[in-house]
N, C-alpha and C. Protein backbone atom coordinates (compact mmCIF):
# COMPACT_ATOMS: atom_id res chain seq x y z
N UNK A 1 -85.72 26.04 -82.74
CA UNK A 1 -85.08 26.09 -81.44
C UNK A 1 -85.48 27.36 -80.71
N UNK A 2 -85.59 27.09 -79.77
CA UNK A 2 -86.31 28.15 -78.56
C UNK A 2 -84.71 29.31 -78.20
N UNK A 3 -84.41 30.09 -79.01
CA UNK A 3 -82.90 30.60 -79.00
C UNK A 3 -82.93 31.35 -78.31
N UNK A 4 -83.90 32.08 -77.26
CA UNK A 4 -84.09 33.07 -75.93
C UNK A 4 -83.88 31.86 -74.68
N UNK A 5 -84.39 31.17 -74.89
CA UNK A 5 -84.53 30.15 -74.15
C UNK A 5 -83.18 29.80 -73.52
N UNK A 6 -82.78 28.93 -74.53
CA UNK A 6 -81.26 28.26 -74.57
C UNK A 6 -80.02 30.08 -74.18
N UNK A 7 -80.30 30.66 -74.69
CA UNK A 7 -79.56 31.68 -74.52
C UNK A 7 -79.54 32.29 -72.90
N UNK A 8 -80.79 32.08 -72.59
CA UNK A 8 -81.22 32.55 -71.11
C UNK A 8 -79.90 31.59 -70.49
N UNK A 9 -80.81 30.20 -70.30
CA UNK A 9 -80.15 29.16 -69.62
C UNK A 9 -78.62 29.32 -69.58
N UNK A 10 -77.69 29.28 -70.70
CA UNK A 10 -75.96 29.46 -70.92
C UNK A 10 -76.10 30.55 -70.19
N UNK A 11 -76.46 31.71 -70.12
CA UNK A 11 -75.84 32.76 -69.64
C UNK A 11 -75.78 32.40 -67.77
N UNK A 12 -76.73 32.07 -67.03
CA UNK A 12 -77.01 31.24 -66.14
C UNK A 12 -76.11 30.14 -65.64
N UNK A 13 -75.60 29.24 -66.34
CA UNK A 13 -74.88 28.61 -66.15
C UNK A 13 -73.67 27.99 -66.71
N UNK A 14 -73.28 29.35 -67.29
CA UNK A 14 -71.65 29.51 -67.82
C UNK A 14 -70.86 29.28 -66.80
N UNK A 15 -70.86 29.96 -65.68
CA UNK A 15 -69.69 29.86 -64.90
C UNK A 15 -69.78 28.73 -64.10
N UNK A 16 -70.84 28.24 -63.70
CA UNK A 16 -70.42 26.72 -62.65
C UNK A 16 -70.22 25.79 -63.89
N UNK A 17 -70.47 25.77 -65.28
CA UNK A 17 -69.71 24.85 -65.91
C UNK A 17 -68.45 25.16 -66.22
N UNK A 18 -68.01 26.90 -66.08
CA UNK A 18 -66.23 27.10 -66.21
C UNK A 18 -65.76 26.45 -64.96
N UNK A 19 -66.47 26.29 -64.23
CA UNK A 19 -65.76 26.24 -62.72
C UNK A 19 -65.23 24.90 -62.48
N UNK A 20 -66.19 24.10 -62.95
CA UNK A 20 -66.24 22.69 -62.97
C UNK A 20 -65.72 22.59 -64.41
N UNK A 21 -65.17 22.74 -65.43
CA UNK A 21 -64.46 22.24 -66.28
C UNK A 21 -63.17 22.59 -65.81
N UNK A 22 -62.96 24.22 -65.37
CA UNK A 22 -61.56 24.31 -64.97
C UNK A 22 -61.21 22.74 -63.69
N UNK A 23 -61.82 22.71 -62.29
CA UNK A 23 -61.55 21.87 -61.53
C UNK A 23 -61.04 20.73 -62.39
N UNK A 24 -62.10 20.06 -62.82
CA UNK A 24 -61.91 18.92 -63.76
C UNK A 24 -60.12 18.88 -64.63
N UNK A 25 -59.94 19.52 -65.07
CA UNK A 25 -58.83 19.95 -65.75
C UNK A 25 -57.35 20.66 -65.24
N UNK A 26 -57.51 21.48 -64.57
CA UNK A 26 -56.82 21.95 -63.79
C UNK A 26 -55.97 22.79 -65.24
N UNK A 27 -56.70 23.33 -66.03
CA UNK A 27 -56.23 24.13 -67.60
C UNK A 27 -57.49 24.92 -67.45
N UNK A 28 -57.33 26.24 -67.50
CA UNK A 28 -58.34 27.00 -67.67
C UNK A 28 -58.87 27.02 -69.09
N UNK A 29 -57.72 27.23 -70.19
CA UNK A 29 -58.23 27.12 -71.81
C UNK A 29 -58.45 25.83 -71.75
N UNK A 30 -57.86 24.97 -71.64
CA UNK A 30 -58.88 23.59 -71.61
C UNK A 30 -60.13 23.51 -71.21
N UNK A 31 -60.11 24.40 -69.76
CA UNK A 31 -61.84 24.23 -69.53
C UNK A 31 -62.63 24.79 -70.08
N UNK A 32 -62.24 25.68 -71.11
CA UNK A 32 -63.03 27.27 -71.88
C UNK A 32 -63.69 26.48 -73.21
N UNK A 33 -62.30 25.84 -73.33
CA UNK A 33 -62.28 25.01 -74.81
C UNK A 33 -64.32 24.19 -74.48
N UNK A 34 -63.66 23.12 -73.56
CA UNK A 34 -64.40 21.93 -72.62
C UNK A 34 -66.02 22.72 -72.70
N UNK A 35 -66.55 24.04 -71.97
CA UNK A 35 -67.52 24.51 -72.30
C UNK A 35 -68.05 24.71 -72.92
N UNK A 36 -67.47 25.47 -74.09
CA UNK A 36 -67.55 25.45 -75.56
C UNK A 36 -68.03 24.78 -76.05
N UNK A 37 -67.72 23.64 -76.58
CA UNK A 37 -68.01 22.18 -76.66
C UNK A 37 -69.39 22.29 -76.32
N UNK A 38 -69.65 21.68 -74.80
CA UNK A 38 -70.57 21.11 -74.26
C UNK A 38 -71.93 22.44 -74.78
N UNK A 39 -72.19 23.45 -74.68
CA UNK A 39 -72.47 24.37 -74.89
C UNK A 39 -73.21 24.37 -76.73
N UNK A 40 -72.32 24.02 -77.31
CA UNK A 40 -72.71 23.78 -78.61
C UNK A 40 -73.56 22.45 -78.89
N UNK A 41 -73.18 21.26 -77.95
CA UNK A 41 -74.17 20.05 -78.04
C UNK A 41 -74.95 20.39 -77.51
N UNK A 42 -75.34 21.29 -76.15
CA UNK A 42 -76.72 21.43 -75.61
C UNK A 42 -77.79 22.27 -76.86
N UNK A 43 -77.10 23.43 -77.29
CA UNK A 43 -77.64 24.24 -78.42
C UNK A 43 -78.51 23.17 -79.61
N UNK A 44 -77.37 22.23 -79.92
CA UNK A 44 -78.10 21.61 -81.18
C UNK A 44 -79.28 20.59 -80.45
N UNK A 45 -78.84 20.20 -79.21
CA UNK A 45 -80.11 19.24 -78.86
C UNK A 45 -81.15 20.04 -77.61
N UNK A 46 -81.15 21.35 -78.22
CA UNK A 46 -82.30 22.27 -76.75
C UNK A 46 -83.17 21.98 -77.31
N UNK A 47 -83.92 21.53 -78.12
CA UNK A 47 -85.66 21.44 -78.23
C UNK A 47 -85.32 20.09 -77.28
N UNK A 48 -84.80 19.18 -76.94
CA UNK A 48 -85.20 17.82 -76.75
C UNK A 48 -84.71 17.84 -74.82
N UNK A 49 -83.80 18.86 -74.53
CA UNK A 49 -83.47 19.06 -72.59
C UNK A 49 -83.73 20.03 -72.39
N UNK A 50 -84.67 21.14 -73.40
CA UNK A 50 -84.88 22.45 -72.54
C UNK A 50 -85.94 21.55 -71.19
N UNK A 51 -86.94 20.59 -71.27
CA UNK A 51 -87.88 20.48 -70.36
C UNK A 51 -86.65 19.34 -69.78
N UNK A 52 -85.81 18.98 -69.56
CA UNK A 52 -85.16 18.04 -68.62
C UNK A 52 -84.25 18.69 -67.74
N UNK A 53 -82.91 18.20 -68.14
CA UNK A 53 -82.55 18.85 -67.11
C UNK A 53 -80.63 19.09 -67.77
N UNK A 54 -80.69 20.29 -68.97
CA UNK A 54 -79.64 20.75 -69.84
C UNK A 54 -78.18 20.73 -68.79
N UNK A 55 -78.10 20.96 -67.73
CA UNK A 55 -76.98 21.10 -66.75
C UNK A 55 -76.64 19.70 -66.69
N UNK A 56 -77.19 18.65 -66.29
CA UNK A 56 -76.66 17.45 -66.61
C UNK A 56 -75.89 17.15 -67.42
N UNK A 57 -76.96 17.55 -68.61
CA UNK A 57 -75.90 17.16 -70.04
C UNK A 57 -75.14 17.39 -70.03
N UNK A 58 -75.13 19.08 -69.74
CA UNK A 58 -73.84 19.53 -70.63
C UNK A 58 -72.25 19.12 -69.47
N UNK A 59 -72.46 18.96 -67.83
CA UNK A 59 -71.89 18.40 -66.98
C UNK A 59 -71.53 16.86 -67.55
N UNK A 60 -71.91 16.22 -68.24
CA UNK A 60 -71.47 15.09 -68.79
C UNK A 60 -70.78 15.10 -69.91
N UNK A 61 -71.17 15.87 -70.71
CA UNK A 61 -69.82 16.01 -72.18
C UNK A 61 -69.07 16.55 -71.88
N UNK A 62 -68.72 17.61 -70.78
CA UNK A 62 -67.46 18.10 -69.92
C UNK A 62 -66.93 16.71 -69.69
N UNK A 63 -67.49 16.24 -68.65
CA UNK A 63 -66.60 15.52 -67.87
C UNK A 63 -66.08 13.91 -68.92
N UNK A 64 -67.36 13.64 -69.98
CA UNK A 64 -66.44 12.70 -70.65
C UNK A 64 -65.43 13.03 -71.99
N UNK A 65 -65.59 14.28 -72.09
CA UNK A 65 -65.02 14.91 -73.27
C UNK A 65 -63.37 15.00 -72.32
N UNK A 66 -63.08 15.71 -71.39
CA UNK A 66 -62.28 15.53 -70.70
C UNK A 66 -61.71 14.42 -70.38
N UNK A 67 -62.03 13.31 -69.89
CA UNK A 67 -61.37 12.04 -69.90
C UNK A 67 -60.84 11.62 -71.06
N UNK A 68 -61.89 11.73 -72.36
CA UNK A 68 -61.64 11.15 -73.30
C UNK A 68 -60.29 11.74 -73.90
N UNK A 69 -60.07 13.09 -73.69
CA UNK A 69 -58.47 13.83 -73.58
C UNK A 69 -57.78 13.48 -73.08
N UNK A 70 -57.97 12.97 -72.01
CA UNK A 70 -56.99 12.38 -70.92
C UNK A 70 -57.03 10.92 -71.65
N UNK A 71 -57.41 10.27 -71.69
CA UNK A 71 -57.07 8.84 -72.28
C UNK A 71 -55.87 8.97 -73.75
N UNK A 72 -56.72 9.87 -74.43
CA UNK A 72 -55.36 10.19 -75.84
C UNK A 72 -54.44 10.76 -75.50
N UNK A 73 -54.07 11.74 -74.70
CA UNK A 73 -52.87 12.03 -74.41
C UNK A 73 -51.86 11.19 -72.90
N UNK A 74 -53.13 10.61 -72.36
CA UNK A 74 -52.35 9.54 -71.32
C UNK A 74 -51.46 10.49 -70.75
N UNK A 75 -51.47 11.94 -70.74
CA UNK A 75 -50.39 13.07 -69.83
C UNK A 75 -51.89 13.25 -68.42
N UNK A 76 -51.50 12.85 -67.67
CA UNK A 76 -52.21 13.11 -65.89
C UNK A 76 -51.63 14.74 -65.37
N UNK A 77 -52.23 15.64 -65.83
CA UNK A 77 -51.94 17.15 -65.23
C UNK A 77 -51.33 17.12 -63.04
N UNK A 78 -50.63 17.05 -63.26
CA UNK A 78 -50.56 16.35 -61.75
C UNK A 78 -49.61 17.53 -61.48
N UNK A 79 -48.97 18.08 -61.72
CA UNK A 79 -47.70 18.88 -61.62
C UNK A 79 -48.07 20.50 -60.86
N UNK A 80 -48.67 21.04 -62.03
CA UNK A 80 -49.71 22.05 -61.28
C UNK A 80 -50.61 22.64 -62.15
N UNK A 81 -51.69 23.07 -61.76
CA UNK A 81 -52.69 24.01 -62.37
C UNK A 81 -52.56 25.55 -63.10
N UNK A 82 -53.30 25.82 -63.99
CA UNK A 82 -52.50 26.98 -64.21
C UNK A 82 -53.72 27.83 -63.49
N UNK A 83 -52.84 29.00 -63.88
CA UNK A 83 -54.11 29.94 -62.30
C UNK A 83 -54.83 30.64 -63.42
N UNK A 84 -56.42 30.35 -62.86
CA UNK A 84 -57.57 31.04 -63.31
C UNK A 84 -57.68 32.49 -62.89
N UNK A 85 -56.84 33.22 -62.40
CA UNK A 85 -56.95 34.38 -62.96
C UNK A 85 -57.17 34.81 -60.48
N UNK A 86 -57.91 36.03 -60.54
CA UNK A 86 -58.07 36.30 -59.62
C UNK A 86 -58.99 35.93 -58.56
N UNK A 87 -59.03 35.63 -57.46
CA UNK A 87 -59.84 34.96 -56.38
C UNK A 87 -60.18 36.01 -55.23
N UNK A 88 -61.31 35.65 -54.53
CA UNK A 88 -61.49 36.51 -53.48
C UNK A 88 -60.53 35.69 -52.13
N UNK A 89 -60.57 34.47 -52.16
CA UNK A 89 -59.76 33.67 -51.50
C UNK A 89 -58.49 33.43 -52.22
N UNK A 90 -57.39 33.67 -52.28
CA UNK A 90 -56.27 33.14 -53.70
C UNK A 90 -56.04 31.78 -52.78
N UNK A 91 -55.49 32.43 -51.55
CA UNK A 91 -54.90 30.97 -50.45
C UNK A 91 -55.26 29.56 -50.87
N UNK A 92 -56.83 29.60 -50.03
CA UNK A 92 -57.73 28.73 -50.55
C UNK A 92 -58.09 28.09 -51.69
N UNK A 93 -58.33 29.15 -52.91
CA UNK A 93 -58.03 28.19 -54.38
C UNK A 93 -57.17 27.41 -55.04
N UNK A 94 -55.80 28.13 -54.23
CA UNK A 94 -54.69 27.86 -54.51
C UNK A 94 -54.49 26.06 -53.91
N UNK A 95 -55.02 26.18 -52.63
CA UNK A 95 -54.71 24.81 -52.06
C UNK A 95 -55.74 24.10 -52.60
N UNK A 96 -56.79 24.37 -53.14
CA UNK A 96 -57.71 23.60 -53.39
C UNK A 96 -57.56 22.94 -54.92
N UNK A 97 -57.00 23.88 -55.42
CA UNK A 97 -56.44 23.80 -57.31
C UNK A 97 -55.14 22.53 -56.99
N UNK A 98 -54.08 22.64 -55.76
CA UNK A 98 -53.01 21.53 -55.25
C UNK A 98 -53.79 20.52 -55.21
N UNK A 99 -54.66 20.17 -54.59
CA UNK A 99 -55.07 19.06 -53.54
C UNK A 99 -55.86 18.26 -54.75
N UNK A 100 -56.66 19.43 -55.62
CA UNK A 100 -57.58 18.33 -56.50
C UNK A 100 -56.55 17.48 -57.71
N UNK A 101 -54.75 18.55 -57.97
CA UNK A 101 -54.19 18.04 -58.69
C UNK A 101 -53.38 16.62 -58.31
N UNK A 102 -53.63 16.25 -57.44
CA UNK A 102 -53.00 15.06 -56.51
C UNK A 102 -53.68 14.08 -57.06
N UNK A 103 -55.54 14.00 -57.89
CA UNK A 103 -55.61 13.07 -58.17
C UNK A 103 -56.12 12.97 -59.34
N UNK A 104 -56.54 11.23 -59.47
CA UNK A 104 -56.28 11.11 -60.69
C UNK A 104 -58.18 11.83 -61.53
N UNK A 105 -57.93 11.68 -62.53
CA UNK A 105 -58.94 12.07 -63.64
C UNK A 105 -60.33 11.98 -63.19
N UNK A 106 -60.43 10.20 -62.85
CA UNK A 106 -61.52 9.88 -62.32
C UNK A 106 -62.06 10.13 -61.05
N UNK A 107 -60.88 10.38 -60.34
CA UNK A 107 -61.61 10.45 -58.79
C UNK A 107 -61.66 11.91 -58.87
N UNK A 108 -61.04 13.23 -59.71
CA UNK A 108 -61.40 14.43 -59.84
C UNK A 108 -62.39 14.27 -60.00
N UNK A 109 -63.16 14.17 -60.89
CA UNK A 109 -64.25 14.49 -61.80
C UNK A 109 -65.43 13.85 -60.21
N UNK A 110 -65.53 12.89 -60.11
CA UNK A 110 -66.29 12.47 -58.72
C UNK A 110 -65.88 13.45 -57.88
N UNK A 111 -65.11 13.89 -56.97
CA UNK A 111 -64.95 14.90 -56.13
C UNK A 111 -65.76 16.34 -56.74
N UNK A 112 -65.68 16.78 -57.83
CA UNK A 112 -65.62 18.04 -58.31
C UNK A 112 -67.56 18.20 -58.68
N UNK A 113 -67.88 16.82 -59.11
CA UNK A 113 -69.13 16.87 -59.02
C UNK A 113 -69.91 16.49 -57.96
N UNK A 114 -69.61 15.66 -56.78
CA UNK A 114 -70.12 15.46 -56.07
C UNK A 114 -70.01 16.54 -54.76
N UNK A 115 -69.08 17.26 -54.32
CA UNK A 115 -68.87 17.98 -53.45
C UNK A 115 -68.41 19.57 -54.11
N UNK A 116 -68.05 19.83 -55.61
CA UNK A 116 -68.61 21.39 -55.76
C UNK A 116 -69.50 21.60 -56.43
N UNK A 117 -70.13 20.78 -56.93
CA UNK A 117 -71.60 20.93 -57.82
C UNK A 117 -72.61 20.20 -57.39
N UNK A 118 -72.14 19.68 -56.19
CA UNK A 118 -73.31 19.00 -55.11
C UNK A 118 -74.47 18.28 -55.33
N UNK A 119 -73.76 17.43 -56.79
CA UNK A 119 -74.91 16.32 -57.06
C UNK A 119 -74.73 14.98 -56.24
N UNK A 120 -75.87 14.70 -56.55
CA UNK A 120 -75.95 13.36 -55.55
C UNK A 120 -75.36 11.84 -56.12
N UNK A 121 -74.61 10.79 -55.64
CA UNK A 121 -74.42 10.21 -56.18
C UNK A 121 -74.70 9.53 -57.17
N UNK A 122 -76.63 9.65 -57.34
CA UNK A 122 -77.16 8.95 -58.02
C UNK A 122 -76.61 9.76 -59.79
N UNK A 123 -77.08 11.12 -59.33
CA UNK A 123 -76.59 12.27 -60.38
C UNK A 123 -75.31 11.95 -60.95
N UNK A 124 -74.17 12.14 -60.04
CA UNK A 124 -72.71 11.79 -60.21
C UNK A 124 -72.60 10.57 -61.53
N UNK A 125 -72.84 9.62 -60.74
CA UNK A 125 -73.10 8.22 -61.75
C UNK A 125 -73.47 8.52 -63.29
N UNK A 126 -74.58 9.16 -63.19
CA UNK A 126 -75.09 9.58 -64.46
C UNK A 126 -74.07 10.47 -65.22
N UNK A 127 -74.12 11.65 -64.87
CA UNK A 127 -73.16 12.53 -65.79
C UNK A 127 -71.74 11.46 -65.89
N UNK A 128 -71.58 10.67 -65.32
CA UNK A 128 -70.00 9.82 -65.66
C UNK A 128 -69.90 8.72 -66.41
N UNK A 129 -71.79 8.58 -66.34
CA UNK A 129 -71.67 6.92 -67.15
C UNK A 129 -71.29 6.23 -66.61
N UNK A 130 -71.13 5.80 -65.05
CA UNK A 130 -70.73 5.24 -64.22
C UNK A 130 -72.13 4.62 -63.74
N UNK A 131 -71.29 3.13 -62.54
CA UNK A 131 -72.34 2.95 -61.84
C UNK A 131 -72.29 3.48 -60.44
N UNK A 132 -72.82 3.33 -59.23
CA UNK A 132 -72.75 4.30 -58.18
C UNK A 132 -72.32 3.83 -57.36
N UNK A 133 -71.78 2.60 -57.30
CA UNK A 133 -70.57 1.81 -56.52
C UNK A 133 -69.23 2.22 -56.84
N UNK A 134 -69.12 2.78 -58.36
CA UNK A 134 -67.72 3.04 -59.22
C UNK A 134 -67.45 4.67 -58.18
N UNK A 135 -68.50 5.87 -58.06
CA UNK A 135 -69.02 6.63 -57.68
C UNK A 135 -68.15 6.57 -55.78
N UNK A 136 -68.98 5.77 -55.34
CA UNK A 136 -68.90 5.58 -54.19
C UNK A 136 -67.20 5.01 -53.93
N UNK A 137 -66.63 3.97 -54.41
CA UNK A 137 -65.33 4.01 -54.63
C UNK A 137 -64.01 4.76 -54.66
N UNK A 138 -64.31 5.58 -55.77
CA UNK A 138 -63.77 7.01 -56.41
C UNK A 138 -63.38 7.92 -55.09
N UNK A 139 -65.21 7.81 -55.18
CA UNK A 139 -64.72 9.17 -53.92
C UNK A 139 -64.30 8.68 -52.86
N UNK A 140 -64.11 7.42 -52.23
CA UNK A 140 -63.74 7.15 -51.10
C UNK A 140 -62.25 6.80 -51.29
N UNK A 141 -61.57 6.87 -52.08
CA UNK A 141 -60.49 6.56 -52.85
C UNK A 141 -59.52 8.51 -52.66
N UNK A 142 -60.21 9.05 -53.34
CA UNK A 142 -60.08 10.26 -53.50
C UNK A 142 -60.00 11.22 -52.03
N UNK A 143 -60.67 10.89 -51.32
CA UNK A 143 -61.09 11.60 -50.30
C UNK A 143 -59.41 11.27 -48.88
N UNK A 144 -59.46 9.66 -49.50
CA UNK A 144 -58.69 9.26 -48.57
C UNK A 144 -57.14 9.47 -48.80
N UNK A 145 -57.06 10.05 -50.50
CA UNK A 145 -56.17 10.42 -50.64
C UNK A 145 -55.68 11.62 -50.23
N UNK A 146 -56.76 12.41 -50.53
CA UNK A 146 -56.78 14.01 -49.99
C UNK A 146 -55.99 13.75 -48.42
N UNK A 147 -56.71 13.43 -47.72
CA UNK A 147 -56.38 12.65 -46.33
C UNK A 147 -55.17 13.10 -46.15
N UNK A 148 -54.21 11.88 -46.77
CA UNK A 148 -52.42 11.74 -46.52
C UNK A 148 -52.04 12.65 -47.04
N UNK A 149 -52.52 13.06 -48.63
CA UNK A 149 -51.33 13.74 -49.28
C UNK A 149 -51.63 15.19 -49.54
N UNK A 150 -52.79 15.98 -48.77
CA UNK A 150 -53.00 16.83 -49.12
C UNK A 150 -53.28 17.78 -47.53
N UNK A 151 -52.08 17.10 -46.76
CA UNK A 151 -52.43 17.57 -44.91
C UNK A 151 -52.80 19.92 -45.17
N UNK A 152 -52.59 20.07 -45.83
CA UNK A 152 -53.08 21.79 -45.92
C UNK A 152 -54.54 21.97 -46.14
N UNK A 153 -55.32 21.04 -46.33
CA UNK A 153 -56.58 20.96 -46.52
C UNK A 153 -57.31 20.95 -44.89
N UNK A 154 -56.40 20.81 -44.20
CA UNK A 154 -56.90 19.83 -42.95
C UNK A 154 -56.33 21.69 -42.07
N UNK A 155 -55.27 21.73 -42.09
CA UNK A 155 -55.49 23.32 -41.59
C UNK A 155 -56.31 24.32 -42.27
N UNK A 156 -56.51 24.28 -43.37
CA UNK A 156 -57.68 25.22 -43.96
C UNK A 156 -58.33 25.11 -43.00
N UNK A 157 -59.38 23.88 -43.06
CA UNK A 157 -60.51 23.80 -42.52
C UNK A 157 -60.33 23.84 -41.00
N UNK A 158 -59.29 23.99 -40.17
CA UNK A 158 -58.96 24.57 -38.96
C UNK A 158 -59.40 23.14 -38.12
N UNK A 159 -59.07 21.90 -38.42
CA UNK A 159 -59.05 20.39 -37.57
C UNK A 159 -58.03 20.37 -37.45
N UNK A 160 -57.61 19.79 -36.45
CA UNK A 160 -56.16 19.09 -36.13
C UNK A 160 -55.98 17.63 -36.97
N UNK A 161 -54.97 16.98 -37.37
CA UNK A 161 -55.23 15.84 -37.73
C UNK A 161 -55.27 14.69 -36.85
């Protein structure tokens, strides 16, 4: 195993996978845990995605390792997030940590990858094991929920409704 390599890469992209496991989760040690994880499967399989594309992966055993938590404990974190610690924005994280807890598992994980890790649907699909209608759904599901039940999103961004 190329262990400069793989070592480079994690250090690189530790934090948009904390970022996106925390979102996903709305548990910071859950998301630490969640990295961890994913982090150790990329390690044992880096000779075979150092030339692909390792952020995928490891964005996919997050996000199904996470569900797959959520399915055994069938508890929906909906209540509130616990706080990741300090922000340059708190306001903003704060409403944004509310708004993503409004929904459910699946349409998180689509929101969180499609609009803060700014993959493309086709991408999205993939890391979810989804197809891109399920994708397209989700988020239009999600988005429209944000909509009604999350009107502080809508003054953030300084629109009237």
């Amino acid at each position: 195993m190329d262990e400069q390599g793989f070592t480079e890469w994690a250090a690189g992209r530790q934090r948009q996978l904390l970022r996106s496991a925390y979102l996903l989760t709305g548990d910071l040690h859950r998301g630490e845990d969640l990295v961890q994880e994913a982090l150790t499967k990329v390690a044992l399989r880096w000779s075979r995605l150092a030339d692909g594309n390792p952020t995928a992966y490891a964005l996919r055993i997050i996000a199904r390792d996470n569900i797959s938590w959520w399915r055994r404990r069938r508890d929906v974190p909906t209540d509130s997030f616990h706080d990741a610690g300090s922000s340059d924005e708190p306001e903003i994280a704060l409403v944004v940590r509310r708004a993503l807890a409004r929904l459910t598992p699946g349409q998180r994980a689509v929101v969180v990858l499609r609009h803060f890790d700014d993959l493309t649907e086709r991408e999205t699909a993939d890391v979810l094991g989804v197809s891109i209608g399920t994708v397209k759904s989700q988020n239009a599901a999600a988005l429209a929920r944000l909509r009604t039940g999350a009107p502080e999103l809508i003054s953030l961004i300084g629109r009237t409704p």
